[in-house]
Protein backbone atom coordinates (compact mmCIF):
# COMPACT_ATOMS: atom_id res chain seq x y z
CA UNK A 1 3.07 -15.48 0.12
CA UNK A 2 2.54 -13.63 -3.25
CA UNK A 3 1.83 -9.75 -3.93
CA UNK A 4 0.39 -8.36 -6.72
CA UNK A 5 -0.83 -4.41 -6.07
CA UNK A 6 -2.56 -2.74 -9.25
CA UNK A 7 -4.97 0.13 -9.16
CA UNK A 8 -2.44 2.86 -10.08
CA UNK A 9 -2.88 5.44 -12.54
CA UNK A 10 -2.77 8.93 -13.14
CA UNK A 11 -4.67 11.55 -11.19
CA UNK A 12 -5.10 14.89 -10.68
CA UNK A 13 -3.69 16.56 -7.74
CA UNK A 14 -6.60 16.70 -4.76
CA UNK A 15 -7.71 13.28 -6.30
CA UNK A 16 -8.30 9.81 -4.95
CA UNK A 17 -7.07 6.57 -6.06
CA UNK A 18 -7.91 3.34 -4.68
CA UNK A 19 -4.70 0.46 -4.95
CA UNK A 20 -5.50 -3.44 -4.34
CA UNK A 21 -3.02 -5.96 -3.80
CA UNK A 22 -4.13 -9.35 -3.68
CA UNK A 23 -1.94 -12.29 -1.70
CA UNK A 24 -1.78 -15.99 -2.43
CA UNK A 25 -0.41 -18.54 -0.33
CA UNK A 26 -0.10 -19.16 3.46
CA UNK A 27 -2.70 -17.95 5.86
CA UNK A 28 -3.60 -14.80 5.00
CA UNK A 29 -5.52 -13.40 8.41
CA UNK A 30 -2.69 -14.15 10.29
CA UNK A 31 -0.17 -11.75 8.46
CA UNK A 32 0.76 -8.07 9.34
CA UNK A 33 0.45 -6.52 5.81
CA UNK A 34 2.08 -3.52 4.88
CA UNK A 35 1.75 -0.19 2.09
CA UNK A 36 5.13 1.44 0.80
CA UNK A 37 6.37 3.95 -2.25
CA UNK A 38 9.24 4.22 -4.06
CA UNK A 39 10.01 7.53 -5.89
CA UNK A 40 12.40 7.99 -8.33
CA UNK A 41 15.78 8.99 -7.15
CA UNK A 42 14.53 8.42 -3.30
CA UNK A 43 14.44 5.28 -0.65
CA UNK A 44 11.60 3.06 -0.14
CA UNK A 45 8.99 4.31 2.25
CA UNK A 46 6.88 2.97 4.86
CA UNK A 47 3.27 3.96 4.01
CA UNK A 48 1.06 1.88 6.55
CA UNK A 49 0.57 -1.48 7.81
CA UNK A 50 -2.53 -3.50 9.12
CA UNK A 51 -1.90 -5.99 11.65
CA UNK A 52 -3.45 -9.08 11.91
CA UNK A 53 -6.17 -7.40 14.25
CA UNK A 54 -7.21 -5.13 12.13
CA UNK A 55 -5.28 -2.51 13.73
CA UNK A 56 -3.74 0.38 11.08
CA UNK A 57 -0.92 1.90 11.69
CA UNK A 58 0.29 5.01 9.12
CA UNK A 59 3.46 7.16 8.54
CA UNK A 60 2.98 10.89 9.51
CA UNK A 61 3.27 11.75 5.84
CA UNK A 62 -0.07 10.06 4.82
CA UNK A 63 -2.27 10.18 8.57
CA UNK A 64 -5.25 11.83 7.72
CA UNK A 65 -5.23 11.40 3.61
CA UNK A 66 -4.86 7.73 3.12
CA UNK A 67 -6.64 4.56 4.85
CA UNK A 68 -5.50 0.97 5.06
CA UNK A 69 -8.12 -1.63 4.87
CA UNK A 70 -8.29 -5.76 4.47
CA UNK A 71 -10.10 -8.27 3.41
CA UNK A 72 -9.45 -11.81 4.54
CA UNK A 73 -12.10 -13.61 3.20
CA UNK A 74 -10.61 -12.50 -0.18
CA UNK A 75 -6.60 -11.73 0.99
CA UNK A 76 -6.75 -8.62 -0.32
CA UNK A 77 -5.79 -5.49 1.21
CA UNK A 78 -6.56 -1.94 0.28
CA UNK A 79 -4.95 1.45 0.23
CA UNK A 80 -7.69 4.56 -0.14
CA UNK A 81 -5.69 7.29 -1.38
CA UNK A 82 -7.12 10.83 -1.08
CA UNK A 83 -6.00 14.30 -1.28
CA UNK A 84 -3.42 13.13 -3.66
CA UNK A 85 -0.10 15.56 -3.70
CA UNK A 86 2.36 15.64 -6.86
CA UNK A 87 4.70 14.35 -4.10
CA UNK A 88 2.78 10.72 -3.91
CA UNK A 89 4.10 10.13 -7.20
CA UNK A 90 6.01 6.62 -7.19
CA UNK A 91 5.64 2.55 -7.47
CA UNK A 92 3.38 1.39 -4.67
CA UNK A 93 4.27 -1.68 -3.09
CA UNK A 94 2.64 -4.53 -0.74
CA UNK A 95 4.30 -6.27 1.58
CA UNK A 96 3.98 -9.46 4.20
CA UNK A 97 5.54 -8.54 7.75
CA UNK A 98 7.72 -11.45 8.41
CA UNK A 99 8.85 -11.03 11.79
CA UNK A 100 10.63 -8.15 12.39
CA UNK A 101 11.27 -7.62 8.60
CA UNK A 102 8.96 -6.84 5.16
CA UNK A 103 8.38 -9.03 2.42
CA UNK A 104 7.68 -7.99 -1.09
CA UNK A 105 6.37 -9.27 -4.04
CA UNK A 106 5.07 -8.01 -7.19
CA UNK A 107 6.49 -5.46 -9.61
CA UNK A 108 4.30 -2.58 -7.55
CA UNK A 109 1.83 -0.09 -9.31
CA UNK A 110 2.54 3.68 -10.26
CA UNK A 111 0.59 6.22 -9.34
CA UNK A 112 1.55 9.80 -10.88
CA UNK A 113 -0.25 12.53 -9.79
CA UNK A 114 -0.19 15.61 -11.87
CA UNK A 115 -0.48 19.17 -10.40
């Protein structure tokens, strides 16, 4: 499978963003997919996932501010970004759960949110 995300940009803090990531290859409804950020300087971090059933999952750090959403019919999935914080700032990233373990593809898109 095959990431692309794009729909980063900059915003003002208390804004909204919406990111897309599109996937190609395999069968698409039957994947776990999966939201992290990278800041500079810090780790990769878990965002939110989306399961197969359309059940979301999300990190404590975005519950409440940001929703997960897919697509099938077009393998796309969706990350609705609101309230945005200074602290989002980073690459976003899609990924494929593979088992136990994340896939990613793509180079990721920024999102810098200015206070």
């Amino acid at each position: 499978v095959q990431l692309q995300a794009s729909g980063g940009g900059l915003v003002q803090a208390g804004g909204s963003l919406r990111l897309s990531c599109a996937a190609s290859g395999g069968t698409f409804s039957r994947y776990g997919m999966g939201w992290f950020r990278q800041a500079p300087g810090k780790e990769r971090e878990f965002l939110a996932a989306i399961w197969s059933t359309g059940t979301p999952l999300y990190a404590d750090s975005v519950k409440g501010r940001f929703t997960m959403s897919r697509d099938n019919a077009h393998n796309m999935v969706y990350l609705q970004m609101n309230s945005l914080r200074p602290e989002d700032t980073a690459v976003y990233y899609c990924a494929v759960r593979w088992g136990t373990s994340w896939g990613f593809g793509g180079q990721g898109t920024l999102v810098t949110v200015s206070s």
